[in-house]
Protein backbone atom coordinates (compact mmCIF):
# COMPACT_ATOMS: atom_id res chain seq x y z
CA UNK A 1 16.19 -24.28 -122.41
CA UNK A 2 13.63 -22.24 -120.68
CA UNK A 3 16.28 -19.43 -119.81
CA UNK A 4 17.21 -19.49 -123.44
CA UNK A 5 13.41 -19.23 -125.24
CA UNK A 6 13.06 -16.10 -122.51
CA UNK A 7 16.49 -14.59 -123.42
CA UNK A 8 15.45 -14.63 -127.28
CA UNK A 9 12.07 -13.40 -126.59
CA UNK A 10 13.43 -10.40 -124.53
CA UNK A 11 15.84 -9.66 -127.13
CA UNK A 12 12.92 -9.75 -129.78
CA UNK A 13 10.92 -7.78 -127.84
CA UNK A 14 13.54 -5.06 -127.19
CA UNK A 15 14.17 -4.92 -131.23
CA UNK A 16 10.28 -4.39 -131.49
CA UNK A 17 9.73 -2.07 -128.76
CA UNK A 18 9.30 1.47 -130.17
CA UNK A 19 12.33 3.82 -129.22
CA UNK A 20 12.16 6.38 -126.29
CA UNK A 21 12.37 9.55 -127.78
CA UNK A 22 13.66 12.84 -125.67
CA UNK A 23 12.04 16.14 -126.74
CA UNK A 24 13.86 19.50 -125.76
CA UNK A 25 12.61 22.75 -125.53
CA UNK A 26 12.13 24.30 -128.81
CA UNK A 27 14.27 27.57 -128.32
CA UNK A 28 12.19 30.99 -129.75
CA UNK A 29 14.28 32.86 -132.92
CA UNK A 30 12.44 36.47 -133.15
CA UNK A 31 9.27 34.24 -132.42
CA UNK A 32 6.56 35.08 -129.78
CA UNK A 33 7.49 32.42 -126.67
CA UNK A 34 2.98 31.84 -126.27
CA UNK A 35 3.72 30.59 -129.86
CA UNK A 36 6.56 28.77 -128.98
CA UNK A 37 5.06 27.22 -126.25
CA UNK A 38 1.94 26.12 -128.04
CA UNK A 39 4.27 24.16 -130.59
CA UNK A 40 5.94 22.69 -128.14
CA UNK A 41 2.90 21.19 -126.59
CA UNK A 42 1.80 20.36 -130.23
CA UNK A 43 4.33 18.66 -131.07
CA UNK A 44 4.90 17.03 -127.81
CA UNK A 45 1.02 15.57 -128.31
CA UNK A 46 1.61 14.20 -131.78
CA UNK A 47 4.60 12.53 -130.39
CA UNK A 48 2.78 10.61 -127.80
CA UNK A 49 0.05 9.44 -130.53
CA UNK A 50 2.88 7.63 -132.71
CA UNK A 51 3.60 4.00 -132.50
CA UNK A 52 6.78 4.59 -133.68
CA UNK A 53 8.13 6.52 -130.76
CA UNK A 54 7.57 6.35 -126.63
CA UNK A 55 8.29 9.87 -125.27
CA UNK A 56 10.71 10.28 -121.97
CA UNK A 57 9.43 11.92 -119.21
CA UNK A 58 10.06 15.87 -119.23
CA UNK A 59 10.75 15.68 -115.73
CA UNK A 60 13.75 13.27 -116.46
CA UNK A 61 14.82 15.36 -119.50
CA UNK A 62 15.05 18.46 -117.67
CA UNK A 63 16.32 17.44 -114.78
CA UNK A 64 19.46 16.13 -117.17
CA UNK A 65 20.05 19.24 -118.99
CA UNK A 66 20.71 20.83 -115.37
CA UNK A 67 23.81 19.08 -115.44
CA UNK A 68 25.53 21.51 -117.48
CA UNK A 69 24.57 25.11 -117.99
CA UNK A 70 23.37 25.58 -121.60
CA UNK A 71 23.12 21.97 -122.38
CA UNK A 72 20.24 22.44 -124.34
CA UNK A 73 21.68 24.62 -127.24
CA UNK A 74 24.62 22.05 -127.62
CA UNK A 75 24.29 18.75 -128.72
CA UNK A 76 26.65 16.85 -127.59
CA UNK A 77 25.57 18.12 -124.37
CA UNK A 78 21.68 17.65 -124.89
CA UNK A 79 22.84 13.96 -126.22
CA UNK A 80 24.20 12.98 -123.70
CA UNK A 81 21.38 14.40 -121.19
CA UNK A 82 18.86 12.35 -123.22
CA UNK A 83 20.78 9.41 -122.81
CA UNK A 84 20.94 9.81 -119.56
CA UNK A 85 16.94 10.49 -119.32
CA UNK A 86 17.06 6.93 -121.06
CA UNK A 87 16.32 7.74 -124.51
CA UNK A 88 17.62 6.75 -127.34
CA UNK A 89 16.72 9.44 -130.13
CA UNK A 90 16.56 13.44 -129.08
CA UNK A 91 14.33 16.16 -131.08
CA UNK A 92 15.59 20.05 -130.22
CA UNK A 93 15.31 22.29 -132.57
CA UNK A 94 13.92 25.96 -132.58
CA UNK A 95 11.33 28.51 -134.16
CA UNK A 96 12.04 31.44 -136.15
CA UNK A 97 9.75 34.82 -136.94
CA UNK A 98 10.71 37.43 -139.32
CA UNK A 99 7.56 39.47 -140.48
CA UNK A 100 4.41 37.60 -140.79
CA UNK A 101 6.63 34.35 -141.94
CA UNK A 102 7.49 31.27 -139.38
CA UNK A 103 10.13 28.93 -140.21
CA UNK A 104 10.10 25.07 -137.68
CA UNK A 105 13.57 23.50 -138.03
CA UNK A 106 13.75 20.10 -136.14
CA UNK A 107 16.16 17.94 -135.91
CA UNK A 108 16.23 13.65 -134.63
CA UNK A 109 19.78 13.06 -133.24
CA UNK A 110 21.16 9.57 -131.70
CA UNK A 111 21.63 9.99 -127.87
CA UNK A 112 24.11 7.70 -128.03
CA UNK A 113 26.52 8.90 -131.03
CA UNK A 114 25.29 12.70 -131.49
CA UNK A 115 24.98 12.42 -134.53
CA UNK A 116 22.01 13.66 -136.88
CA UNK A 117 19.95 11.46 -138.33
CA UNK A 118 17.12 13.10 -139.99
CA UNK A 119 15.73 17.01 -140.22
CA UNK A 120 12.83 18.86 -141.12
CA UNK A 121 12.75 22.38 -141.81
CA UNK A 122 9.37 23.31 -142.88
CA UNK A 123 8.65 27.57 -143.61
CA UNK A 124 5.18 28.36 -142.92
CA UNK A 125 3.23 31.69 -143.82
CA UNK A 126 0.33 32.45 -142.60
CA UNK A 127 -2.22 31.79 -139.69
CA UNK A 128 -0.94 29.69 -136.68
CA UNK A 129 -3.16 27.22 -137.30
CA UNK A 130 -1.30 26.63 -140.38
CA UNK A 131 2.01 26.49 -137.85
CA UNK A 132 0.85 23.93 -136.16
CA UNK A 133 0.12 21.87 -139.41
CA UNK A 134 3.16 22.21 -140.30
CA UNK A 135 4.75 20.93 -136.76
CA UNK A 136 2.40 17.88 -136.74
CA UNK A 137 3.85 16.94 -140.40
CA UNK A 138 7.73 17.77 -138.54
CA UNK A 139 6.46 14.97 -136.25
CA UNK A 140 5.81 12.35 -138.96
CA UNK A 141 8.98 13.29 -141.04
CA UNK A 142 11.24 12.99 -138.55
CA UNK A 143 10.03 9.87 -136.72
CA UNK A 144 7.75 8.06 -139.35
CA UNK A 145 9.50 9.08 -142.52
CA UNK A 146 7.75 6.11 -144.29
CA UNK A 147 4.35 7.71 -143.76
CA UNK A 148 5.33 10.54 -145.04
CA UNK A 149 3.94 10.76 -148.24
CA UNK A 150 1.36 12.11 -150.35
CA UNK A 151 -0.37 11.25 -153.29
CA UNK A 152 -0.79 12.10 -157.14
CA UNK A 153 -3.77 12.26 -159.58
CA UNK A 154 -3.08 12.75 -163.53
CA UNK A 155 -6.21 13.34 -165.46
CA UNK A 156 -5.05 14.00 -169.48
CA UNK A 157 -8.60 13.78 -172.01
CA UNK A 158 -8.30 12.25 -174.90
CA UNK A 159 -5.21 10.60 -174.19
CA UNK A 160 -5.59 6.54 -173.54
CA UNK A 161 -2.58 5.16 -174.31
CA UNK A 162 -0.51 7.97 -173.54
CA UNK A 163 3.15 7.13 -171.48
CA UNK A 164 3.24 9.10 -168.34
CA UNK A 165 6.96 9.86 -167.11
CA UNK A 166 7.50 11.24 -162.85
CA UNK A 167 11.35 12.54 -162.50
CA UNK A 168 11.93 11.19 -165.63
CA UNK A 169 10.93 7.89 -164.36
CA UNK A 170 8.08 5.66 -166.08
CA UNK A 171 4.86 5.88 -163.70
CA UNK A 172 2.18 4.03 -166.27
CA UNK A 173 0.05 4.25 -168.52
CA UNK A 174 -3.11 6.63 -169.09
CA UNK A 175 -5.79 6.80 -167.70
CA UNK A 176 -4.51 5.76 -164.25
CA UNK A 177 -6.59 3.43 -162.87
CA UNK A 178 -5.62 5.03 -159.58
CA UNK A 179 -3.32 7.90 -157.71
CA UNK A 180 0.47 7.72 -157.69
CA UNK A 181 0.96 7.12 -154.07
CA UNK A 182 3.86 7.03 -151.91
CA UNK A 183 5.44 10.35 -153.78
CA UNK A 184 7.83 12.47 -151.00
CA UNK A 185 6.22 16.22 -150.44
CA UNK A 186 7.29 18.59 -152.28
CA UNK A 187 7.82 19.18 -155.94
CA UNK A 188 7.70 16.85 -158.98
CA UNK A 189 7.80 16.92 -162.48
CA UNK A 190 5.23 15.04 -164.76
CA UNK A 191 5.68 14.13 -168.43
CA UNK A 192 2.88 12.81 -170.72
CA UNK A 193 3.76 11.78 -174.39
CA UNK A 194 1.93 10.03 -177.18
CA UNK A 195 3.34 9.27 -180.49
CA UNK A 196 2.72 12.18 -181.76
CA UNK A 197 2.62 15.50 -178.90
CA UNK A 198 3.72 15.87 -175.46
CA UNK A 199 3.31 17.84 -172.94
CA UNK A 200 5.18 18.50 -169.51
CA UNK A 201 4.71 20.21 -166.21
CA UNK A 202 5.63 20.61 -161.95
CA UNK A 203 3.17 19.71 -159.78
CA UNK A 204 3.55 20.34 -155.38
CA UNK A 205 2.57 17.30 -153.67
CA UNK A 206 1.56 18.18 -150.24
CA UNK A 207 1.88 15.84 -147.14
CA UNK A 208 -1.33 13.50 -146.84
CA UNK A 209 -3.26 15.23 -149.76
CA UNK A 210 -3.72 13.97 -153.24
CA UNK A 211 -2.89 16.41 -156.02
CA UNK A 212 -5.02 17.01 -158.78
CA UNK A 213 -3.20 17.75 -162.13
CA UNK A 214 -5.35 17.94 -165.67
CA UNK A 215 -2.80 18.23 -168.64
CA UNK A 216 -4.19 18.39 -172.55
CA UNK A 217 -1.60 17.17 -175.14
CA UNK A 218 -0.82 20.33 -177.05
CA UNK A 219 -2.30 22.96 -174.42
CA UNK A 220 -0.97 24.53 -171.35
CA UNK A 221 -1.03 22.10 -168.22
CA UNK A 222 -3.71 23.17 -165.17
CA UNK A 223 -2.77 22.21 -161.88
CA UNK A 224 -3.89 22.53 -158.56
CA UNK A 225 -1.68 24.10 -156.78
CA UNK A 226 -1.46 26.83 -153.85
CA UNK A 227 -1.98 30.45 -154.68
CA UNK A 228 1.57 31.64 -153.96
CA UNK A 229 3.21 29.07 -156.53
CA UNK A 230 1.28 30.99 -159.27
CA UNK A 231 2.80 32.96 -161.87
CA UNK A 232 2.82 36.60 -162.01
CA UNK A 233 2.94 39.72 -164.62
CA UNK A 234 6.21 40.10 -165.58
CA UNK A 235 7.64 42.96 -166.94
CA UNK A 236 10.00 42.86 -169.65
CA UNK A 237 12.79 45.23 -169.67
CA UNK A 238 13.57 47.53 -172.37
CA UNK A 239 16.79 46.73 -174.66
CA UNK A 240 20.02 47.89 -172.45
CA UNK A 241 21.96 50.44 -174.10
CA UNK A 242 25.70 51.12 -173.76
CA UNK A 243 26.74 53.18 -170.89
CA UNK A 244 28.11 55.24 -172.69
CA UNK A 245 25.94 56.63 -175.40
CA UNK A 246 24.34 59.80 -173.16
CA UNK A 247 28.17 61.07 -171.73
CA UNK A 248 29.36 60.67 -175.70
CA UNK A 249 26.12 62.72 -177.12
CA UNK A 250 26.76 65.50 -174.79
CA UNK A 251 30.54 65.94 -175.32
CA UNK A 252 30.11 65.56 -178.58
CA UNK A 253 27.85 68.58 -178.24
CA UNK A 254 30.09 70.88 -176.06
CA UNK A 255 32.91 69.83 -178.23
CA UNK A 256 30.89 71.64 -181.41
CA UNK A 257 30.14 74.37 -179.57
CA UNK A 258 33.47 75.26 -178.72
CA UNK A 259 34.83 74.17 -182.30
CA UNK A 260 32.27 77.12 -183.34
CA UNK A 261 33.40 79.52 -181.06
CA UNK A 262 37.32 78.78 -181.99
CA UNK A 263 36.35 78.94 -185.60
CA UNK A 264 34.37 82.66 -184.88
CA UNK A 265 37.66 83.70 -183.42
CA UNK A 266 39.97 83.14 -186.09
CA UNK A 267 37.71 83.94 -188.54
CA UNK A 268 37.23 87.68 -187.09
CA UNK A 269 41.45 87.65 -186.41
CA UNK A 270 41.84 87.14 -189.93
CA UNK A 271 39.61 89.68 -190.86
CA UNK A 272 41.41 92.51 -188.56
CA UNK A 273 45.01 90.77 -190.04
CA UNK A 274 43.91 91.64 -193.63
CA UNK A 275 42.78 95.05 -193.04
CA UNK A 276 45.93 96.10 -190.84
CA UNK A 277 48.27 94.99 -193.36
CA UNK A 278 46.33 96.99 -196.06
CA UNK A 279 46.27 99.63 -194.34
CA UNK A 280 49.01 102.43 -195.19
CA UNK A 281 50.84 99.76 -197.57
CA UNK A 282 51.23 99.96 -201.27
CA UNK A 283 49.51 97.74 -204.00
CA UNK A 284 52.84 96.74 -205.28
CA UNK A 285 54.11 95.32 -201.76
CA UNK A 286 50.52 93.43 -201.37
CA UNK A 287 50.87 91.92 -204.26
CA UNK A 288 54.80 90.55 -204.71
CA UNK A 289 55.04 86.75 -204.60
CA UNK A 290 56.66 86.78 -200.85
CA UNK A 291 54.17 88.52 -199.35
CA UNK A 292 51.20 86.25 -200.83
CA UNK A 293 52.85 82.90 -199.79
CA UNK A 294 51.16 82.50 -196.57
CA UNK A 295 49.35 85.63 -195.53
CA UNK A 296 48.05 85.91 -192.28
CA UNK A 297 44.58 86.93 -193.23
CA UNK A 298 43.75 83.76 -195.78
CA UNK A 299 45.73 81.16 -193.12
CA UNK A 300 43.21 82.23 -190.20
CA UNK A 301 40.43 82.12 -192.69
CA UNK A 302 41.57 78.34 -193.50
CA UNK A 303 41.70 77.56 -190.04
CA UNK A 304 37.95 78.99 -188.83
CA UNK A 305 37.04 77.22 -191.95
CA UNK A 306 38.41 73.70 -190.58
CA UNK A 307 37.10 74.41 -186.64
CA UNK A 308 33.29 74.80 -188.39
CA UNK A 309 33.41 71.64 -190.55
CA UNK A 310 34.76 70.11 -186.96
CA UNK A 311 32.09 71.82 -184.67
CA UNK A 312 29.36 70.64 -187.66
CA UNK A 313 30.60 66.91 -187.71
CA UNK A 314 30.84 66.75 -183.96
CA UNK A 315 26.63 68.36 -183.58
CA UNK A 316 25.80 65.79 -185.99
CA UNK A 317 27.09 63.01 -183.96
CA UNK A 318 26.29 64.46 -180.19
CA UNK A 319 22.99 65.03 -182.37
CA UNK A 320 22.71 61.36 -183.42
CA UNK A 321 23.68 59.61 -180.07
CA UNK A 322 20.95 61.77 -177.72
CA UNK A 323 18.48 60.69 -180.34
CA UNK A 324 19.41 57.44 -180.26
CA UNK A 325 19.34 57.69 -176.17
CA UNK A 326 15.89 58.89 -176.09
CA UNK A 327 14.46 56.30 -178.32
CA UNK A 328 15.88 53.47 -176.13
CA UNK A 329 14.50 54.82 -173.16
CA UNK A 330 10.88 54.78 -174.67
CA UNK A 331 10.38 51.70 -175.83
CA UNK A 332 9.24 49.06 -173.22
CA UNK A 333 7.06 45.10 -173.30
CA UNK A 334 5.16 43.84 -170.65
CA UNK A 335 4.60 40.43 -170.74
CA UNK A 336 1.65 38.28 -168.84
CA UNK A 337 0.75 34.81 -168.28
């Protein structure tokens, strides 16, 4: 009975007892290895302070990866190592520089399956004091996921009795008597209706932080949020024209200026036809019925006449289209919020 009542309590314990958790290297991506290394130990601290977790020994977990040469950018490989160290969940993971902007991706993986069971990717501009924020929030997410959470203030004037709505979702009614706790980082969307107006807005809930957000029923929403979330000057761009319209103008153009120049030509050929045929010829041959049918001079004449009206209907348009080109091009709204 006595072997039995220690059996149960050993198996209680062990269900209790917080998991060893293996930590690899974080592996640099563009990113300074000082910086690297200062995460590490970061995040290796924050580790140690959570109940939730009971770090292996480095020693053990390095002394596993040897095993295998590149262990630690596989993970099956790394898995198995931390198993073999004795723990049951792994973190590896790396961090990433490009410019001025950092970018932590962690991942928790079972030793004993490989497989992934939670990540946190978190981007980070800015100081590296901010970096390591952001890696001690990595710590909670992947190991106390419950914890992490943030919170939500609504503040709406004149508005008791108001319905307020989060993702859609009925949250209560205003004023709040407190926050909205609990609420997953990152971003929400807040509703606010009476029976007559409503109003609606996103608000950023940040990790361990309670976000302020004043709304007025009828009015633009103001809520605290970080700088780079804002909303800048946008410029408006002018009506799009066809493609087309500039290429057309200009043939059109050229096309009247050489209907012109075809119409000149015939026009002086039909004045050197007349006055050859006159020449030297008498008035009774000019003037019988087969020689006026269709005389040379009067058919050039008809055609210069029909290249002009051609090279005038063809300026008009080329005309027409480059004005309408340069118009579009001028006009132009800039917009601002």
């Amino acid at each position: 009975m006595t072997q039995m009542w220690a059996a149960l309590a050993l198996v209680l314990a062990s269900a209790t007892t917080a998991p060893v958790v293996a930590l690899l290297p974080l592996r640099p991506l563009g990113a300074p290895p000082d910086v690297v290394h200062a995460l590490e130990v970061t995040l290796r601290n924050e580790l140690a302070q959570l109940p939730e977790a009971r770090l292996a020994s480095a020693r053990d977990v390095a002394a596993a990866l040897k095993r295998e040469p590149g262990c630690e950018t596989r993970v099956a490989c790394a898995a198995a190592a931390a198993a073999h160290a004795g723990a049951r969940l792994l973190i590896m993971g790396t961090t990433s520089q490009l410019g001025d902007s950092f970018m932590v991706d962690l991942k928790l993986i079972d030793s004993r399956s490989g497989q992934e069971l939670r990540r946190a990717t978190h981007p980070v501009s800015g100081s590296q004091e901010a970096l390591i924020e952001k890696v001690r929030e990595a710590a909670i997410h992947l190991l106390a996921p419950s914890r992490f959470v943030g919170a939500l203030r609504v503040d709406v004037p004149g508005a008791a009795g108001a319905q307020l709505y989060l993702d859609g979702k009925h949250a209560g009614t205003l004023p709040l008597a407190q926050p909205l706790e609990g609420l997953a980082p990152g971003q929400h969307a807040i509703r606010v209706k009476d029976r007559t107006q409503e109003t609606s807005t996103f608000v950023e809930v940040r990790f361990g932080r309670t976000t302020d957000a004043q709304l007025e029923l009828g009015a633009a929403p103001v809520v605290a949020v970080p700088a780079a979330a804002l909303p800048v000057a946008i410029a408006t761009a002018a009506p799009r024209k066809p493609a087309w319209v500039r290429p057309a103008a200009i043939a059109a153009i050229g096309a009247g200026v050489a209907s012109a120049v075809i119409g000149l030509a015939f026009n002086a050929r039909g004045g050197s036809t007349a006055a050859s045929s006159s020449n030297g010829v008498p008035v009774s041959q000019l003037q019988s019925p087969k020689a006026q049918a269709f005389p040379d001079g009067d058919q050039n004449a008809s055609i210069a006449r029909g290249f002009y009206f051609a090279a005038a209907v063809l300026a008009a348009t080329g005309g027409g289209l480059l004005w309408w080109d340069v118009q579009t091009d001028s006009i132009g709204v800039t917009t601002h919020f």
